[in-house]
PDB file of N, CA and C in Angstrom:
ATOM      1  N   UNK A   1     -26.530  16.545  66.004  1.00  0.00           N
ATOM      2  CA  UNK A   1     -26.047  15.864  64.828  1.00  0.00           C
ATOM      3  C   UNK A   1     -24.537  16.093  64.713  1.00  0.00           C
ATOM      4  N   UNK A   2     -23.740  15.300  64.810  1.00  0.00           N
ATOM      5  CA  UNK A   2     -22.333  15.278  64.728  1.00  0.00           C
ATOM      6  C   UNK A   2     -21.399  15.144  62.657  1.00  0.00           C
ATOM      7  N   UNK A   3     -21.636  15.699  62.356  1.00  0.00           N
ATOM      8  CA  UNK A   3     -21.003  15.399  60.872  1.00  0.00           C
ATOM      9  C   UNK A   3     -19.700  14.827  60.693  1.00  0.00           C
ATOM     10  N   UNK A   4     -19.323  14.179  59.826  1.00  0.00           N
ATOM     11  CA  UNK A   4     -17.749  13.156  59.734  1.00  0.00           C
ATOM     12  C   UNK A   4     -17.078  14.403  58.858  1.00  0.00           C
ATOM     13  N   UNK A   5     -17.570  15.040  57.681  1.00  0.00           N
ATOM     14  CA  UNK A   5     -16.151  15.775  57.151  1.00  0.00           C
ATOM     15  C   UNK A   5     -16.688  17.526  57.432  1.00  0.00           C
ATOM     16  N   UNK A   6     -17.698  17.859  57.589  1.00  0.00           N
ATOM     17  CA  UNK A   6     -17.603  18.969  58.216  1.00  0.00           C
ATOM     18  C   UNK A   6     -18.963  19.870  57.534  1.00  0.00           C
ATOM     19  N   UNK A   7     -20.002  20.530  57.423  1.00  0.00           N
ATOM     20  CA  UNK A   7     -20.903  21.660  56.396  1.00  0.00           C
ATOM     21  C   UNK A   7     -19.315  22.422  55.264  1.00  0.00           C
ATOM     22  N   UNK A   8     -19.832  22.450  54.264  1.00  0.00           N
ATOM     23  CA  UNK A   8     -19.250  22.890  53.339  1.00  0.00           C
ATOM     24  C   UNK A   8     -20.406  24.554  52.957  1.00  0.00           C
ATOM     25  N   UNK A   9     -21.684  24.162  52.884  1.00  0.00           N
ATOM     26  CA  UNK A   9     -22.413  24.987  52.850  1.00  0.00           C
ATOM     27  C   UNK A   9     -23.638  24.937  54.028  1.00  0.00           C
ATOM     28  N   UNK A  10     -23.669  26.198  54.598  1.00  0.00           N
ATOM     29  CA  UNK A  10     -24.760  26.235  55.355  1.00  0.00           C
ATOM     30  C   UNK A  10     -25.621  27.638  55.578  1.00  0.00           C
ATOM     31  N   UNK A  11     -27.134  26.821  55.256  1.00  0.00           N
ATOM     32  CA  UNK A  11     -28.152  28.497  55.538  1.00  0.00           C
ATOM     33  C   UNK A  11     -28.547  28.029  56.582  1.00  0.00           C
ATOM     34  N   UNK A  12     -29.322  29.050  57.827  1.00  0.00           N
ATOM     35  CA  UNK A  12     -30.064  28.862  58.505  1.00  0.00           C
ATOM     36  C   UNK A  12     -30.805  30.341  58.336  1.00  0.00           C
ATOM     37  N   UNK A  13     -32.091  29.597  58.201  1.00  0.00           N
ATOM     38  CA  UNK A  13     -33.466  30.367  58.121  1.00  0.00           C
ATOM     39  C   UNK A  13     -33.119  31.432  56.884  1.00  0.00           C
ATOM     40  N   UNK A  14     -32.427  31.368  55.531  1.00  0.00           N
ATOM     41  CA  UNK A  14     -32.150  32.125  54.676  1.00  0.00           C
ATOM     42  C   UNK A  14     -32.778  32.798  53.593  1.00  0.00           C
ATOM     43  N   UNK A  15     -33.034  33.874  53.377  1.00  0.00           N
ATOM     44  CA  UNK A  15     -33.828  34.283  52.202  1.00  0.00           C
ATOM     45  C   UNK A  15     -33.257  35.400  51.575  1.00  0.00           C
ATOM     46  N   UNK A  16     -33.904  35.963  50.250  1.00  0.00           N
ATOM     47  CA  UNK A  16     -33.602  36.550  49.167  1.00  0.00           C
ATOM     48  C   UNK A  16     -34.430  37.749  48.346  1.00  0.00           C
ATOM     49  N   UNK A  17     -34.509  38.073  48.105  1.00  0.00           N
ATOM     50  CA  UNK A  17     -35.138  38.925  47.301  1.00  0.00           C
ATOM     51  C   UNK A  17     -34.492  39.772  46.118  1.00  0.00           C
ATOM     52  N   UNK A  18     -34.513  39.792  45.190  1.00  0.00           N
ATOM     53  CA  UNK A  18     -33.869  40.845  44.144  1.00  0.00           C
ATOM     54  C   UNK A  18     -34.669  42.376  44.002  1.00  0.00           C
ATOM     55  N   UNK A  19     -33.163  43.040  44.152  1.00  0.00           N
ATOM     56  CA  UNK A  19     -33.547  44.490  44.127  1.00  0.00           C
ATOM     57  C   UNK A  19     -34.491  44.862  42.962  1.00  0.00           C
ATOM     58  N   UNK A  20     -35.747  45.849  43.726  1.00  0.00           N
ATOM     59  CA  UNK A  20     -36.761  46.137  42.612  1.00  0.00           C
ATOM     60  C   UNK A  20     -38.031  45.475  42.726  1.00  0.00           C
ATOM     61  N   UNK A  21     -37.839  44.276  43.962  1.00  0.00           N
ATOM     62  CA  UNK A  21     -39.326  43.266  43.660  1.00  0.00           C
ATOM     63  C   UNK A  21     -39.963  43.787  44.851  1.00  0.00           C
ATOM     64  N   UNK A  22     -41.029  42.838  44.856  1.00  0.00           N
ATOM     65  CA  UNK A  22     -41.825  43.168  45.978  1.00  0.00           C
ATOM     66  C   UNK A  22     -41.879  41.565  46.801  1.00  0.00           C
ATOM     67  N   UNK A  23     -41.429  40.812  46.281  1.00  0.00           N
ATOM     68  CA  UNK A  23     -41.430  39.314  46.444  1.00  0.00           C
ATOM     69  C   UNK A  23     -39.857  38.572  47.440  1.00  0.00           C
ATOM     70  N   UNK A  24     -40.555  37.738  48.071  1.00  0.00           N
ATOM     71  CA  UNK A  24     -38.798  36.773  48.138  1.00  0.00           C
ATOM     72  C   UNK A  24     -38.662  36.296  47.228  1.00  0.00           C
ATOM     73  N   UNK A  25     -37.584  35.639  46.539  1.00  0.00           N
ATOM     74  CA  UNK A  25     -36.988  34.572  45.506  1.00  0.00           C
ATOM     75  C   UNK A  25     -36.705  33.451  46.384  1.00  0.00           C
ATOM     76  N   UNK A  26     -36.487  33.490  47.785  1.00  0.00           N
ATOM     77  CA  UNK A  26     -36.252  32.700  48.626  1.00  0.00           C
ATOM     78  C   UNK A  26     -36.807  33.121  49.664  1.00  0.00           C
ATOM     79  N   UNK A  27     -37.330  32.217  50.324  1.00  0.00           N
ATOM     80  CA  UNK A  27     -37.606  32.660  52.305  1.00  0.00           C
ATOM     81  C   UNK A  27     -37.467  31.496  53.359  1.00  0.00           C
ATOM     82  N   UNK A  28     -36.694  31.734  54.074  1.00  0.00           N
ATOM     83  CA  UNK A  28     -36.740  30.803  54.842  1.00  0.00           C
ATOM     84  C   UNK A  28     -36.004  29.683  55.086  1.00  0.00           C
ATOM     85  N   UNK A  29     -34.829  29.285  53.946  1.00  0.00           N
ATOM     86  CA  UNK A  29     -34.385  28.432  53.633  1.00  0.00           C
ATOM     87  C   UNK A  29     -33.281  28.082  54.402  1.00  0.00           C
ATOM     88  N   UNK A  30     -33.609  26.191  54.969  1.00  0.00           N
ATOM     89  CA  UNK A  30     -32.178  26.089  55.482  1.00  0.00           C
ATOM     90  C   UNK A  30     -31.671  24.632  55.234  1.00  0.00           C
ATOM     91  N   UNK A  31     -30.696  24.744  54.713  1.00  0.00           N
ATOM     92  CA  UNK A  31     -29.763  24.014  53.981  1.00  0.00           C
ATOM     93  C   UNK A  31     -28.199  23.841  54.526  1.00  0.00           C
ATOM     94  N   UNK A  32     -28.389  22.479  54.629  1.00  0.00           N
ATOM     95  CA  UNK A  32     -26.444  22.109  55.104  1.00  0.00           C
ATOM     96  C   UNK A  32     -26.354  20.788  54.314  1.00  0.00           C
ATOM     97  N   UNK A  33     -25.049  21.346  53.461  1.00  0.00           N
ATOM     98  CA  UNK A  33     -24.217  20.533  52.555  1.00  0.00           C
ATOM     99  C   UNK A  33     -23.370  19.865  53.215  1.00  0.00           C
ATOM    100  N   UNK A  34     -23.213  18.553  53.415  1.00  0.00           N
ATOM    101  CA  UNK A  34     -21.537  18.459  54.143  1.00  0.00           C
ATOM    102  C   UNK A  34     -20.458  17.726  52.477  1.00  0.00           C
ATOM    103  N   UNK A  35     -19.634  18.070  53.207  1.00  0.00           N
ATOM    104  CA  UNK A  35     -18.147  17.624  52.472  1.00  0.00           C
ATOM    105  C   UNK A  35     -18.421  16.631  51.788  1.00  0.00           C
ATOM    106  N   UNK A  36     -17.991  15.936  50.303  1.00  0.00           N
ATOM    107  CA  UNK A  36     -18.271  15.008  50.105  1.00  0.00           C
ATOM    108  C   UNK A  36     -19.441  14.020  49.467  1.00  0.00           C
ATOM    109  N   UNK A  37     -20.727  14.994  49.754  1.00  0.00           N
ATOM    110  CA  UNK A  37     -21.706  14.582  49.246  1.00  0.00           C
ATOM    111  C   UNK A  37     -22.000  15.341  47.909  1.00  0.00           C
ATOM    112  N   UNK A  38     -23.264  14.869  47.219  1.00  0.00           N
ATOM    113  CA  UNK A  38     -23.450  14.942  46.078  1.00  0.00           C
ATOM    114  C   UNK A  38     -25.025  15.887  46.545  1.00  0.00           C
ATOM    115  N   UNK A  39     -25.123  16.680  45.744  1.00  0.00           N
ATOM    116  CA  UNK A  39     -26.785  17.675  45.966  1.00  0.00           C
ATOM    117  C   UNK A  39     -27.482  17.614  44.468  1.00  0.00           C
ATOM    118  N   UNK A  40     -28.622  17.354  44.365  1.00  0.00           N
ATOM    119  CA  UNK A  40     -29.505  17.966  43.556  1.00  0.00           C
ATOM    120  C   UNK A  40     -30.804  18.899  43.720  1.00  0.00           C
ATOM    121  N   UNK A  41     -31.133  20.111  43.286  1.00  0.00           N
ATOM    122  CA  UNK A  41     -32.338  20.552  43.152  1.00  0.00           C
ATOM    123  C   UNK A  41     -33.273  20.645  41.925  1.00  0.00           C
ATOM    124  N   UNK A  42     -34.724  19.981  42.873  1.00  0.00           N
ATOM    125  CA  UNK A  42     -35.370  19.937  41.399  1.00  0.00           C
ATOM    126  C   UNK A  42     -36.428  20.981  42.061  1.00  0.00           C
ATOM    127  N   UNK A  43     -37.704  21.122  40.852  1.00  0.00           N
ATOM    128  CA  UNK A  43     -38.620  21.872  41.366  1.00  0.00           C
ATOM    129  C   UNK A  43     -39.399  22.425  40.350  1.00  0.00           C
ATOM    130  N   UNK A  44     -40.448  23.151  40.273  1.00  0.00           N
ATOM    131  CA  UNK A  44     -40.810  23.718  39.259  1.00  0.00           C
ATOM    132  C   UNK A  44     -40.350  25.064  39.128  1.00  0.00           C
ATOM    133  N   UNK A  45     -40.945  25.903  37.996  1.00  0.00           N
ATOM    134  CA  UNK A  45     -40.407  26.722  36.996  1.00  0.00           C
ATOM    135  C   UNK A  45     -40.375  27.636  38.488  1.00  0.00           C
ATOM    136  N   UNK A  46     -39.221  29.237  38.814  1.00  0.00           N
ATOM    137  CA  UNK A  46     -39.898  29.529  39.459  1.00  0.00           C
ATOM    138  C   UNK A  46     -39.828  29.085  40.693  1.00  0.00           C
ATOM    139  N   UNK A  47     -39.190  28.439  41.048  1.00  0.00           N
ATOM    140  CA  UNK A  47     -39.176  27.651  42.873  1.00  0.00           C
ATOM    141  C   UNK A  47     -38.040  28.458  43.554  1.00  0.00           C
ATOM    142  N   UNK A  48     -36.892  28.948  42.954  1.00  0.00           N
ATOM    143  CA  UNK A  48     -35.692  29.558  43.198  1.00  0.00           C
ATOM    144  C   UNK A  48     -34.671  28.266  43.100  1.00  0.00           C
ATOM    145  N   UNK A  49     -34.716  27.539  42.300  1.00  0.00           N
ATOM    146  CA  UNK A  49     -33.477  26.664  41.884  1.00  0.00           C
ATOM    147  C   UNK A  49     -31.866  27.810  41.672  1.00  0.00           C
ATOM    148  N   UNK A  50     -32.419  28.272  40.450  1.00  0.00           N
ATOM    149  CA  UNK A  50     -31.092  29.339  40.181  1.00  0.00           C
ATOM    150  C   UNK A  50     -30.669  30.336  41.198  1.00  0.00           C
ATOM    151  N   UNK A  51     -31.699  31.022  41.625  1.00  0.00           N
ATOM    152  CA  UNK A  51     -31.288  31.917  42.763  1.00  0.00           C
ATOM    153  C   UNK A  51     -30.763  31.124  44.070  1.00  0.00           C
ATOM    154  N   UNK A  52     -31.041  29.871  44.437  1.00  0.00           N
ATOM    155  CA  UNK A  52     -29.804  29.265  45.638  1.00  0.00           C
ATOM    156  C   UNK A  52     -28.628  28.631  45.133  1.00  0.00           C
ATOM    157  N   UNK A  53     -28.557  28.951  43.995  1.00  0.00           N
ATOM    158  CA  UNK A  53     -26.994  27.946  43.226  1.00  0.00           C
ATOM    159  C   UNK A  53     -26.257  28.990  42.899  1.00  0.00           C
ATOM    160  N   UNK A  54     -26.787  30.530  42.262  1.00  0.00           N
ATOM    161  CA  UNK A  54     -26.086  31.417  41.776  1.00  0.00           C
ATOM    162  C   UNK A  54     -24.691  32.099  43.066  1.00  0.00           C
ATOM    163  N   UNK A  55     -23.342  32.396  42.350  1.00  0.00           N
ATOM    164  CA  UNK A  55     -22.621  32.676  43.071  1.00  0.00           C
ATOM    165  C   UNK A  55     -22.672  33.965  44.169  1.00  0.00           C
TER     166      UNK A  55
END
């Protein structure tokens, strides 16, 4: 796959967990943003919306 303005954001195979759990908040996740485009996440309560947006 060749991209025109470049990944701005990129996971490969990424996950998460917050200190204290026993759980991922994320697993696995892979995601490439390129330049330019527009993203939305939807999902239910609980999916890790906030935990892949948080800084």
């Amino acid at each position: 796959m060749t991209l025109k303005n470049g990944p701005i954001i990129q996971f490969v195979d990424f996950s998460y967990a917050y200190s204290g759990t026993s759980f991922s908040a994320l697993k696995s996740v892979d995601l490439l943003v390129e330049k330019g485009t527009f993203v939305g996440f939807t999902g239910p309560t609980g999916a890790g919306k906030t935990t892949l947006i948080k800084p």
